[in-house]
PDB file of N, CA and C in Angstrom:
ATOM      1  N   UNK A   1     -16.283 -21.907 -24.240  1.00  0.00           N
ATOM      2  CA  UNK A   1     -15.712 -22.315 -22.980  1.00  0.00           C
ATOM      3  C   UNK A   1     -14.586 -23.304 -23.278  1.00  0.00           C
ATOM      4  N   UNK A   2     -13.349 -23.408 -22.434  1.00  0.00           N
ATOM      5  CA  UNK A   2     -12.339 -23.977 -22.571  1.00  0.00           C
ATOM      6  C   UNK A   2     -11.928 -24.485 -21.401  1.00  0.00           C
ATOM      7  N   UNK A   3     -10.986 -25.564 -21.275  1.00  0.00           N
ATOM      8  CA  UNK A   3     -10.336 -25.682 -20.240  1.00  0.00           C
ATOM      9  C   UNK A   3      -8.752 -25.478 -20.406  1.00  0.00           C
ATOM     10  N   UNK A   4      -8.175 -24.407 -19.240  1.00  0.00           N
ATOM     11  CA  UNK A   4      -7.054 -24.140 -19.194  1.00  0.00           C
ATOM     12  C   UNK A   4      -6.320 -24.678 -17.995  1.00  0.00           C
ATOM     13  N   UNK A   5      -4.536 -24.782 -18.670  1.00  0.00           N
ATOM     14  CA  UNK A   5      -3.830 -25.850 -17.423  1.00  0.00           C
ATOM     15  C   UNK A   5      -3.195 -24.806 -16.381  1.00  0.00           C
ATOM     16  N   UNK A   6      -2.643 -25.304 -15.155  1.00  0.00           N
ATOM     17  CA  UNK A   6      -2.382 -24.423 -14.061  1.00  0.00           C
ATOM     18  C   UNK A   6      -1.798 -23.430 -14.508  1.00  0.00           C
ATOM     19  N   UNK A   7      -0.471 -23.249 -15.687  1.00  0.00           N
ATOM     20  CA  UNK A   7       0.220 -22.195 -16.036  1.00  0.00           C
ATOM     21  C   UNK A   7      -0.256 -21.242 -16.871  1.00  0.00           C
ATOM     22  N   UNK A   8      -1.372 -21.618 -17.346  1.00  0.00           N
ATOM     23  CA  UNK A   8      -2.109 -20.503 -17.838  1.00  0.00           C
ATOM     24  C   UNK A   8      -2.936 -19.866 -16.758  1.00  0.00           C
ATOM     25  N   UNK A   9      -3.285 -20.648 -15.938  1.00  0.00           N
ATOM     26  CA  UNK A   9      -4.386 -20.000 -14.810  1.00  0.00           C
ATOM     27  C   UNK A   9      -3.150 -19.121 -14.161  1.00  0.00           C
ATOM     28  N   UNK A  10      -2.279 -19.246 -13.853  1.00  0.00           N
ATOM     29  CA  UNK A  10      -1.041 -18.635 -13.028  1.00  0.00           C
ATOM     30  C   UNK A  10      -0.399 -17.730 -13.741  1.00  0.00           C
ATOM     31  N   UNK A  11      -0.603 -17.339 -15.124  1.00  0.00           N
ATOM     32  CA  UNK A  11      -0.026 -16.038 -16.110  1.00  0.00           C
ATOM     33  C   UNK A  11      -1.315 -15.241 -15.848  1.00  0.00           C
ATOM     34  N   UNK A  12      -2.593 -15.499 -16.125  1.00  0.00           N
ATOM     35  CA  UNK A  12      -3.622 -14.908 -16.169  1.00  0.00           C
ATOM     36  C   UNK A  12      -4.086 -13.856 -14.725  1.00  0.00           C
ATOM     37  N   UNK A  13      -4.121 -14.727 -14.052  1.00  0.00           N
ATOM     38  CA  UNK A  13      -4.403 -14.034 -12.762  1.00  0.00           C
ATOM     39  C   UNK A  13      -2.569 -13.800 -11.910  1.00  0.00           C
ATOM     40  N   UNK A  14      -1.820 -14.233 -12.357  1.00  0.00           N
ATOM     41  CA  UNK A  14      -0.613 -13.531 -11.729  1.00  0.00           C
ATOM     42  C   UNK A  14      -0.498 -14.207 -10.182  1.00  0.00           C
ATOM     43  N   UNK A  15      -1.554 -15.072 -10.105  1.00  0.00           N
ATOM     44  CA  UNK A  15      -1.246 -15.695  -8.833  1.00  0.00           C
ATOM     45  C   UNK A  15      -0.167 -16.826  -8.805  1.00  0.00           C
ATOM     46  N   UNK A  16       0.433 -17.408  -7.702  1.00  0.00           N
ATOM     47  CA  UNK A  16       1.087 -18.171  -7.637  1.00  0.00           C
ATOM     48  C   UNK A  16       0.274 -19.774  -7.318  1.00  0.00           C
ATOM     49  N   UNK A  17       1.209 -20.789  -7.796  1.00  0.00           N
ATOM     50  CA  UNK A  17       0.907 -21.864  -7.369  1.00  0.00           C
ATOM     51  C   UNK A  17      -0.455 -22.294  -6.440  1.00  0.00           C
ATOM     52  N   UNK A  18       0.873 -21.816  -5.131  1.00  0.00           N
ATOM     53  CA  UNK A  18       0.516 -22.395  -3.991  1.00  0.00           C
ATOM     54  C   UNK A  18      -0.638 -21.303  -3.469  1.00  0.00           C
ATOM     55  N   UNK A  19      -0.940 -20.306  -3.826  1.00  0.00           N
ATOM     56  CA  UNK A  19      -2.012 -19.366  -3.890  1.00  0.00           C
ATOM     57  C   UNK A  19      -3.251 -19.572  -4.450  1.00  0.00           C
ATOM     58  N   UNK A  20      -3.129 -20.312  -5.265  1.00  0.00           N
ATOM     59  CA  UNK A  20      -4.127 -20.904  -6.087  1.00  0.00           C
ATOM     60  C   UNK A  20      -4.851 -22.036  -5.206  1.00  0.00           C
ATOM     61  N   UNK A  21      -4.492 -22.430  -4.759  1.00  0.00           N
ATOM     62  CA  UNK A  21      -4.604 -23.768  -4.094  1.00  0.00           C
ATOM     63  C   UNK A  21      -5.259 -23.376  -2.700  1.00  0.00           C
ATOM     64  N   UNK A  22      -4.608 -22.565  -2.328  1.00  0.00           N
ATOM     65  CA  UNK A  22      -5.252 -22.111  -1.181  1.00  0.00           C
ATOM     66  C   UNK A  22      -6.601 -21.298  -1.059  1.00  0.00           C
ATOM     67  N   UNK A  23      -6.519 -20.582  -2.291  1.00  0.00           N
ATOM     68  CA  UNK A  23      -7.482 -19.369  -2.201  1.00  0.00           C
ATOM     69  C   UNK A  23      -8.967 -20.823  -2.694  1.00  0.00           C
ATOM     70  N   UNK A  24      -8.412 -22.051  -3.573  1.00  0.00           N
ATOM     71  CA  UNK A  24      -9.314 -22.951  -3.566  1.00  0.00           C
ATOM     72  C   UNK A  24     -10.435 -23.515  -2.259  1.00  0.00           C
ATOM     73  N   UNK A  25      -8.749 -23.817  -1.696  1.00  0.00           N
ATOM     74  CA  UNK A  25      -9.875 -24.662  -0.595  1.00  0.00           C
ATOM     75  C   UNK A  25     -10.458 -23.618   0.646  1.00  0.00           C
ATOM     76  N   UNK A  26      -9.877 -22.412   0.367  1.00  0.00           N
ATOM     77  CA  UNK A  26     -10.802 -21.534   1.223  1.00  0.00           C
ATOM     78  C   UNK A  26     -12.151 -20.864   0.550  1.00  0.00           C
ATOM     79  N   UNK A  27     -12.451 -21.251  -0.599  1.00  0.00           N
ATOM     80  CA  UNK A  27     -13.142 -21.505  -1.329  1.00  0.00           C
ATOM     81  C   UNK A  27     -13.491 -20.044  -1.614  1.00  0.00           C
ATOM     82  N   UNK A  28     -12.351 -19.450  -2.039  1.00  0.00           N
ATOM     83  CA  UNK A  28     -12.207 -17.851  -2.692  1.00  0.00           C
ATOM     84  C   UNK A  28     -11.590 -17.965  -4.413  1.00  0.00           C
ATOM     85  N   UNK A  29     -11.784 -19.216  -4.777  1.00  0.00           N
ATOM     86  CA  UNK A  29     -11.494 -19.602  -5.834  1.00  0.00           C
ATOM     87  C   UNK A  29     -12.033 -20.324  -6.845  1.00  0.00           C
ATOM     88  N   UNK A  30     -12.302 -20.445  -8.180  1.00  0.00           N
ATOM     89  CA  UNK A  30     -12.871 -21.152  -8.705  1.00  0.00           C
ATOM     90  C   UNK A  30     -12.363 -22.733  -8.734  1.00  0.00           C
ATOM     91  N   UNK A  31     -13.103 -23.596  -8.322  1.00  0.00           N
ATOM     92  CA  UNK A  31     -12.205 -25.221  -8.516  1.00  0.00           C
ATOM     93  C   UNK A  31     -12.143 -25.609  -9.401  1.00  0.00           C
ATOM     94  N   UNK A  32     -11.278 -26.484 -10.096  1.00  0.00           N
ATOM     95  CA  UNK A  32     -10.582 -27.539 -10.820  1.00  0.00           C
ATOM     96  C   UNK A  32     -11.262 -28.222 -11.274  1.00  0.00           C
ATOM     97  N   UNK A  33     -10.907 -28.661 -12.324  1.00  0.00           N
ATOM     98  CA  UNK A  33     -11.623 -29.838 -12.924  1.00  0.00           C
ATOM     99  C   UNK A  33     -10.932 -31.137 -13.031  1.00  0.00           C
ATOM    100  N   UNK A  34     -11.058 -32.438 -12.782  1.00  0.00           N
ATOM    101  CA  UNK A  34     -10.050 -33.377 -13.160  1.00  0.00           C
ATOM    102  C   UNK A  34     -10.318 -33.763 -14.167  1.00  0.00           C
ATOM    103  N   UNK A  35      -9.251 -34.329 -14.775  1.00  0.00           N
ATOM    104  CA  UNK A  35      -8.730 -34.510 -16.316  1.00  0.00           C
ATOM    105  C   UNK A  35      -8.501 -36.146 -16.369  1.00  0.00           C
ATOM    106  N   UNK A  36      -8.138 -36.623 -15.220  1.00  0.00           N
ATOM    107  CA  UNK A  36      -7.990 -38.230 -15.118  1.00  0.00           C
ATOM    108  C   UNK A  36      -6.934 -38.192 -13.776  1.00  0.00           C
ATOM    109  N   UNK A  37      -6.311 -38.932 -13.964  1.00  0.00           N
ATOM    110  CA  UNK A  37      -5.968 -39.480 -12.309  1.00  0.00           C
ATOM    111  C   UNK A  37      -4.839 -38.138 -11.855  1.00  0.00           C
ATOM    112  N   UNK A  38      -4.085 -37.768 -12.587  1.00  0.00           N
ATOM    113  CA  UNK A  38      -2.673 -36.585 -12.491  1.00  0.00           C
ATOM    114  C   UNK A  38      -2.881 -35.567 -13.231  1.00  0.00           C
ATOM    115  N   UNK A  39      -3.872 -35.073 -14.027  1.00  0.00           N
ATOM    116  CA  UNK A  39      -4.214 -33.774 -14.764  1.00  0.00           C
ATOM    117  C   UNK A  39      -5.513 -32.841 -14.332  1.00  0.00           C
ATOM    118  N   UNK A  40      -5.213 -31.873 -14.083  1.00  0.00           N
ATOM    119  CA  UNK A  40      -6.316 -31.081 -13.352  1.00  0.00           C
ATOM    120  C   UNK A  40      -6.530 -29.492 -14.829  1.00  0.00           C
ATOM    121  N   UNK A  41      -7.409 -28.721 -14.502  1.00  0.00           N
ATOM    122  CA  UNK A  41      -7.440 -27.962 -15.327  1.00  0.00           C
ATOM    123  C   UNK A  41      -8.845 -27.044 -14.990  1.00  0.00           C
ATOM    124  N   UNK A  42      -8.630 -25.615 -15.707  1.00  0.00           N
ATOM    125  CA  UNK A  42     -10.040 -24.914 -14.604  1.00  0.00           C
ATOM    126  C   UNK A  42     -10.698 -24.280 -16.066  1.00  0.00           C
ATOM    127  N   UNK A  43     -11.699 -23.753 -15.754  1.00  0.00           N
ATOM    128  CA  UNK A  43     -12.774 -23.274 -16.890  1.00  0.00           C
ATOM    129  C   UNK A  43     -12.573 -21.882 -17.075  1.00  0.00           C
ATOM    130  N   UNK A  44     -11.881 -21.711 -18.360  1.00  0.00           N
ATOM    131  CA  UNK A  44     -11.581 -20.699 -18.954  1.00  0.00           C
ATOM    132  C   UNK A  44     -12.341 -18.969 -18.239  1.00  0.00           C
ATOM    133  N   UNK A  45     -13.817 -19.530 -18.102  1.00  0.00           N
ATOM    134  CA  UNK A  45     -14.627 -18.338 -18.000  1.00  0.00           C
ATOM    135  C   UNK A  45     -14.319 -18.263 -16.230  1.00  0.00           C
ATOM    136  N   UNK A  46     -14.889 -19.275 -15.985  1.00  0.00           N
ATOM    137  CA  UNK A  46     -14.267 -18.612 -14.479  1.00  0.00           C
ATOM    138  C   UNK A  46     -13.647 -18.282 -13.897  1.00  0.00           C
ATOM    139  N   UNK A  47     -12.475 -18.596 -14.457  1.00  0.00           N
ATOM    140  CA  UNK A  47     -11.381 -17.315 -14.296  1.00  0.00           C
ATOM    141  C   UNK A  47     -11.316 -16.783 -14.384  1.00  0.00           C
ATOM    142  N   UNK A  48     -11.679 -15.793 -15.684  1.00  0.00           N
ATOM    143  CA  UNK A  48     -12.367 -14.511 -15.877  1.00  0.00           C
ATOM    144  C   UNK A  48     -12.999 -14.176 -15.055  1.00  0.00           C
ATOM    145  N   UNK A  49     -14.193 -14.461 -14.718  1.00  0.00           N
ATOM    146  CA  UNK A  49     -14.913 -14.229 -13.783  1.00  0.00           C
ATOM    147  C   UNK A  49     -14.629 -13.667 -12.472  1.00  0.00           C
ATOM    148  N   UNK A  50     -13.736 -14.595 -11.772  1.00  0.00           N
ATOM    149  CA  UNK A  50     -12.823 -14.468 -10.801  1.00  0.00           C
ATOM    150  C   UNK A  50     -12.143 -13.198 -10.873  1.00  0.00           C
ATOM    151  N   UNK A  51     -11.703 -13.064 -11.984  1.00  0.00           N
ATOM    152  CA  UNK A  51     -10.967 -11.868 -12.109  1.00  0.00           C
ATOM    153  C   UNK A  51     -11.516 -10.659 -12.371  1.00  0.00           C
ATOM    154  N   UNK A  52     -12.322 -10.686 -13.025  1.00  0.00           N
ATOM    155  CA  UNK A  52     -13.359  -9.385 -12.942  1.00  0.00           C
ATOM    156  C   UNK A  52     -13.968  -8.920 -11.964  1.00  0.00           C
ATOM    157  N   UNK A  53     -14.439  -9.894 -11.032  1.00  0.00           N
ATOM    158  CA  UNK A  53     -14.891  -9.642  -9.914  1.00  0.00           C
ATOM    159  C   UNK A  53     -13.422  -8.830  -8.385  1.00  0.00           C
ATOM    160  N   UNK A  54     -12.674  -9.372  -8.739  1.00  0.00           N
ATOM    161  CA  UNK A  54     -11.577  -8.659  -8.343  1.00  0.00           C
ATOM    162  C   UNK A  54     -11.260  -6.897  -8.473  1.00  0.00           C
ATOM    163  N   UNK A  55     -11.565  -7.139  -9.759  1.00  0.00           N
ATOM    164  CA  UNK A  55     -11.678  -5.864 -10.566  1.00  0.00           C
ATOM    165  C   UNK A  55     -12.701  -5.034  -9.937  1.00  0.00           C
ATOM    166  N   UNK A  56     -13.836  -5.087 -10.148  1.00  0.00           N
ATOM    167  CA  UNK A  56     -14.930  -4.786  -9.310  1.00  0.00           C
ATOM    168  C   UNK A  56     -14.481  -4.255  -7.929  1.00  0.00           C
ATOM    169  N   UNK A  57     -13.807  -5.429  -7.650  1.00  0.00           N
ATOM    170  CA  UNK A  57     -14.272  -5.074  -5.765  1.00  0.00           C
ATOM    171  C   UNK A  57     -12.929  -4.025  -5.686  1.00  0.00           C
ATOM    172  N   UNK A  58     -11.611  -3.849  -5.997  1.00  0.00           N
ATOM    173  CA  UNK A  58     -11.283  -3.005  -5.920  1.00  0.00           C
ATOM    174  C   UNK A  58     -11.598  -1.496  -6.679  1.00  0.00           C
ATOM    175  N   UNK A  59     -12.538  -1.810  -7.904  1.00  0.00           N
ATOM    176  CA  UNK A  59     -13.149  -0.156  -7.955  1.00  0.00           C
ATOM    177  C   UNK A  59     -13.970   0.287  -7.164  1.00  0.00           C
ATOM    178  N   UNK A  60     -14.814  -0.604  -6.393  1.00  0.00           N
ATOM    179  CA  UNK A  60     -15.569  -0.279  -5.702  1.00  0.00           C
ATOM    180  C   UNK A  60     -14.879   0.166  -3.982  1.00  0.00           C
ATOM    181  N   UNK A  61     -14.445  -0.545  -4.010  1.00  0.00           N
ATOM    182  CA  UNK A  61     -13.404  -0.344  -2.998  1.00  0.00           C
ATOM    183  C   UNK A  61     -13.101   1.555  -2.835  1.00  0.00           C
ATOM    184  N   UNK A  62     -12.276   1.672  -4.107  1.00  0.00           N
ATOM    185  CA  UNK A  62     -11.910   2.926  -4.370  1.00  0.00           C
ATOM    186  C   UNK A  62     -13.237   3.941  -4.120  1.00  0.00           C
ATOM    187  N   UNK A  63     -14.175   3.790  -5.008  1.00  0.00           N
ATOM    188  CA  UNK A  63     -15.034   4.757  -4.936  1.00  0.00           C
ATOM    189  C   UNK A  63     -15.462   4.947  -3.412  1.00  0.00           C
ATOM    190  N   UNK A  64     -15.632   3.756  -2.456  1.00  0.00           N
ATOM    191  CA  UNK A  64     -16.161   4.106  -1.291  1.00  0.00           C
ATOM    192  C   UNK A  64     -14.846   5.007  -0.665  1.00  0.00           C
ATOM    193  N   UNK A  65     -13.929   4.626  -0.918  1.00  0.00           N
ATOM    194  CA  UNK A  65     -12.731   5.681  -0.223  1.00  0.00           C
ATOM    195  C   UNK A  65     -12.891   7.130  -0.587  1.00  0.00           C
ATOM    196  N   UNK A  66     -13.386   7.641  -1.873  1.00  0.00           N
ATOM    197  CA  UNK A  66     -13.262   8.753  -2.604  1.00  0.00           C
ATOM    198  C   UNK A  66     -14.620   9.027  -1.649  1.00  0.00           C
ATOM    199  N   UNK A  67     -15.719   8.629  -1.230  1.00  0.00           N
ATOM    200  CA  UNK A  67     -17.224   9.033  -0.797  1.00  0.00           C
ATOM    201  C   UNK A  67     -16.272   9.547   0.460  1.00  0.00           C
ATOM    202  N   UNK A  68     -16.049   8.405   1.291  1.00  0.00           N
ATOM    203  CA  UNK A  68     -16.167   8.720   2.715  1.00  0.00           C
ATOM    204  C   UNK A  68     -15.152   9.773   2.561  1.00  0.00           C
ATOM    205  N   UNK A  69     -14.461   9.984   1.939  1.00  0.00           N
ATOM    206  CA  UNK A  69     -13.244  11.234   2.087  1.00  0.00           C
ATOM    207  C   UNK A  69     -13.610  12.682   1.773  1.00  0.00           C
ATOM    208  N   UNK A  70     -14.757  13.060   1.070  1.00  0.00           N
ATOM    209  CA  UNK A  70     -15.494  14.155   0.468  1.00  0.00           C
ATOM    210  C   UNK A  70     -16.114  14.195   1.559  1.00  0.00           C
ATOM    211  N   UNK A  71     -17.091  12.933   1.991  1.00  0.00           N
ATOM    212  CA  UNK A  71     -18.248  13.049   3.073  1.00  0.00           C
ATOM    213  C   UNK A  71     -17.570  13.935   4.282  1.00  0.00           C
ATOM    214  N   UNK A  72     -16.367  13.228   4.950  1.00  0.00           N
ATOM    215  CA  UNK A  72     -16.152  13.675   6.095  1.00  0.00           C
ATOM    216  C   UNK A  72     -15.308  15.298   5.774  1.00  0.00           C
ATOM    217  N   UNK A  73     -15.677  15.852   4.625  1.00  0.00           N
ATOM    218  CA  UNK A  73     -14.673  16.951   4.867  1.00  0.00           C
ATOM    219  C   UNK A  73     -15.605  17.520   4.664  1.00  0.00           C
ATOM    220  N   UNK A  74     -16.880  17.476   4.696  1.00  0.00           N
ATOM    221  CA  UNK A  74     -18.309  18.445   4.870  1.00  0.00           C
ATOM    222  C   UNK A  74     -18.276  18.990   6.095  1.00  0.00           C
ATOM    223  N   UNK A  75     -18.594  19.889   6.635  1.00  0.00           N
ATOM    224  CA  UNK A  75     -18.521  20.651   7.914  1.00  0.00           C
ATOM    225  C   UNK A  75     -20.560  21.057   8.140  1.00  0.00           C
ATOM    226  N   UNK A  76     -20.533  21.417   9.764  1.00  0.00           N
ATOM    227  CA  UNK A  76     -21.658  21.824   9.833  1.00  0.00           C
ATOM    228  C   UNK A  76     -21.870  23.345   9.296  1.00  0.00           C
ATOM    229  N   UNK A  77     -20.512  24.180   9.129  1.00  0.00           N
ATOM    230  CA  UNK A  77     -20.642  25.343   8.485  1.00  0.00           C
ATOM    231  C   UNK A  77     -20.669  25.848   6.990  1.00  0.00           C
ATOM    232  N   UNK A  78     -20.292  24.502   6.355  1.00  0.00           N
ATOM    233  CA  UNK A  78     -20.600  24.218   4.947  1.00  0.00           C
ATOM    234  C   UNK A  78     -22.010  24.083   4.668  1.00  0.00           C
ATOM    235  N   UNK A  79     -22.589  23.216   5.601  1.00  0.00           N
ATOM    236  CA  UNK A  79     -24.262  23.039   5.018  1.00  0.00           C
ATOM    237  C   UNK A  79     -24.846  24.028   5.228  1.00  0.00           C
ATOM    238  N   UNK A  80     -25.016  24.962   6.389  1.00  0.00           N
ATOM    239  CA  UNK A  80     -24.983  26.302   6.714  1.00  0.00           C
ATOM    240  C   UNK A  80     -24.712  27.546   5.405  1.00  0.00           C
ATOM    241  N   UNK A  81     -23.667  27.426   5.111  1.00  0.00           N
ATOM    242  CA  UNK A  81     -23.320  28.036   3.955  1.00  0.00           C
ATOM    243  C   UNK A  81     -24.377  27.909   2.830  1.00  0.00           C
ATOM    244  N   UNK A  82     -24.254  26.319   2.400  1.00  0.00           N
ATOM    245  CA  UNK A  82     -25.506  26.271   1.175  1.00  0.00           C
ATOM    246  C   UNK A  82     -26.428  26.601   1.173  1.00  0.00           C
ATOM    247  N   UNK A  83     -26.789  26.247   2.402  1.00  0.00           N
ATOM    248  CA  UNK A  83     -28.828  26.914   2.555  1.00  0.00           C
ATOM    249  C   UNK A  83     -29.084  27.546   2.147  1.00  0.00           C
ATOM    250  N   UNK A  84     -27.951  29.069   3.184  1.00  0.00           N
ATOM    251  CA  UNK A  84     -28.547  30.284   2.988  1.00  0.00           C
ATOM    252  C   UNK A  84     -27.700  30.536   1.341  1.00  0.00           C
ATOM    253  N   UNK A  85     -27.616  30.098   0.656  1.00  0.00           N
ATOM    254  CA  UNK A  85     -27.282  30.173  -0.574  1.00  0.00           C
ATOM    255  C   UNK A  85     -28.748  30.103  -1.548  1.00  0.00           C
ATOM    256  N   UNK A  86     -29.028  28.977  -0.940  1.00  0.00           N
ATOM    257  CA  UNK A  86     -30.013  28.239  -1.938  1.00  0.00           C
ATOM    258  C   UNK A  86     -31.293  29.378  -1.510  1.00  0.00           C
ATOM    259  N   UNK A  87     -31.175  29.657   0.202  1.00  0.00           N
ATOM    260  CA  UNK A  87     -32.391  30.422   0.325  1.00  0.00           C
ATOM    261  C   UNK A  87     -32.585  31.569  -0.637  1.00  0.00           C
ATOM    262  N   UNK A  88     -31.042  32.531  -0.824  1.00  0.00           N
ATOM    263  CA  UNK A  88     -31.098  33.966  -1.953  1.00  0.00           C
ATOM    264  C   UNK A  88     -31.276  33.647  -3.198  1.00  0.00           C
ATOM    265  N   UNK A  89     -30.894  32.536  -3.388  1.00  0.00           N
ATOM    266  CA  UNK A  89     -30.935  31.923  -4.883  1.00  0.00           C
ATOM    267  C   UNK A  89     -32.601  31.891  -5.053  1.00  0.00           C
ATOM    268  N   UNK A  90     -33.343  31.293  -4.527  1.00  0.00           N
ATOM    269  CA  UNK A  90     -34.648  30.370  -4.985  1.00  0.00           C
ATOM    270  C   UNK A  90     -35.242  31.823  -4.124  1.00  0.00           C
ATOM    271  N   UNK A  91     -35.329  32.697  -2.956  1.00  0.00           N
ATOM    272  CA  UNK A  91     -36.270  33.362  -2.789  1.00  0.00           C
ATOM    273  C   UNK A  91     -36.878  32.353  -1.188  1.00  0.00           C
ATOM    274  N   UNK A  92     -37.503  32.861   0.175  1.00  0.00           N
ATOM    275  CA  UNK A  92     -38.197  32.091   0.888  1.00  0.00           C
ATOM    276  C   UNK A  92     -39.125  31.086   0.823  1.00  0.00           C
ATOM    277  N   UNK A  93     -40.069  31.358  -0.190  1.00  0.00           N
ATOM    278  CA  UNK A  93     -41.375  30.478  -0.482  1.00  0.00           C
ATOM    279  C   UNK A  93     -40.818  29.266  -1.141  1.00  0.00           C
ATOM    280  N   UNK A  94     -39.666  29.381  -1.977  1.00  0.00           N
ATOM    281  CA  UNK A  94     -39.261  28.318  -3.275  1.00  0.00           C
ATOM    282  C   UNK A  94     -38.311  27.391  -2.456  1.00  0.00           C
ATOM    283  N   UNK A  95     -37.607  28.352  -1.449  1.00  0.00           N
ATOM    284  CA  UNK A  95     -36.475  27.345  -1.029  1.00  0.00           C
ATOM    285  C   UNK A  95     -37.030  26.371   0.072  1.00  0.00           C
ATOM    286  N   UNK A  96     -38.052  27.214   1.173  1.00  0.00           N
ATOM    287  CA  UNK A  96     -39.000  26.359   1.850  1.00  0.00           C
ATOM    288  C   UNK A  96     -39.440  24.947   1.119  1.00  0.00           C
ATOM    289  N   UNK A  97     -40.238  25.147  -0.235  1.00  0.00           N
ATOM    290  CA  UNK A  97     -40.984  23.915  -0.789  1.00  0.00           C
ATOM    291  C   UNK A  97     -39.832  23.264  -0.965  1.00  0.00           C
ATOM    292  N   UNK A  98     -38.122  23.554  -1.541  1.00  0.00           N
ATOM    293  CA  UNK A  98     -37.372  23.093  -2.111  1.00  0.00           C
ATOM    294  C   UNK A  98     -36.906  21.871  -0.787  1.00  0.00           C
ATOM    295  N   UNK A  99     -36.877  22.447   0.419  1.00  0.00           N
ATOM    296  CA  UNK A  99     -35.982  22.204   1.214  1.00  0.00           C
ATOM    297  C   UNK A  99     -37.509  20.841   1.767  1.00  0.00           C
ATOM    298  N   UNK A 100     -38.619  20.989   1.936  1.00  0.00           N
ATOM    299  CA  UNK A 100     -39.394  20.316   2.357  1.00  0.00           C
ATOM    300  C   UNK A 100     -39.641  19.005   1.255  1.00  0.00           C
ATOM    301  N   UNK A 101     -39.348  19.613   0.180  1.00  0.00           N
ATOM    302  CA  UNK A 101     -39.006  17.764  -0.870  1.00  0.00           C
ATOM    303  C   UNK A 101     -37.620  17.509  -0.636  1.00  0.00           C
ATOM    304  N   UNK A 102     -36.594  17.789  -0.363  1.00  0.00           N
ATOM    305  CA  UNK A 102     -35.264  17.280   0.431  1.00  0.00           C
ATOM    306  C   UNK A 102     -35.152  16.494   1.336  1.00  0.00           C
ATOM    307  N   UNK A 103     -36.029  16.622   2.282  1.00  0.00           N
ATOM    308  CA  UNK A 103     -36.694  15.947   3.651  1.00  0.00           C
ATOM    309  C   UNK A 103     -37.649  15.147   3.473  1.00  0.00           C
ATOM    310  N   UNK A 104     -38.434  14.815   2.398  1.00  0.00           N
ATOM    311  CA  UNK A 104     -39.289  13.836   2.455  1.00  0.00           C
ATOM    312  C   UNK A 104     -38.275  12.473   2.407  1.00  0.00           C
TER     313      UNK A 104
END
């Protein structure tokens, strides 16, 4: 663990200054450490942190976009379709049991 000064925190995450500061006291940020009366400085890892978690929330982000976009292009004549797919495939008796552990 280290402590790094604002211009490294501001290359790292690409944020600005006065962004920094803000995203602080709205407390979307990791805080500062003081150094003595005019030197401030933040903890190496939590910045990372910070930033990974960024990372995160926009993959996750993404993936829910990729769900709901597949989801809603399912039709009621698509599921229709599979059934009776699954019904010729598996036979009545198999697709029945199949379809009744689906529903549990």
């Amino acid at each position: 663990m280290a402590l790094i000064r604002l211009a490294e925190v501001k290359e790292y995450t690409g944020l600005g200054r006065s962004s920094i500061y803000k995203y602080m006291n709205e407390g979307q940020f990791p805080k500062s450490v003081s150094l003595g009366e005019r030197a401030i400085a933040w903890v190496d890892t939590e910045i990372e942190e910070w930033v990974q978690e960024k990372i995160e929330q926009r993959d996750a982000e993404e993936c829910n976009k990729h769900t709901t976009e597949k989801t809603a292009k399912v039709t009621e004549a698509d599921v229709i379709t599979f059934l009776i797919n699954k019904f010729k495939q598996l036979g009545i008796s198999e697709a029945i049991t199949w379809l009744m552990q689906v529903l549990k």
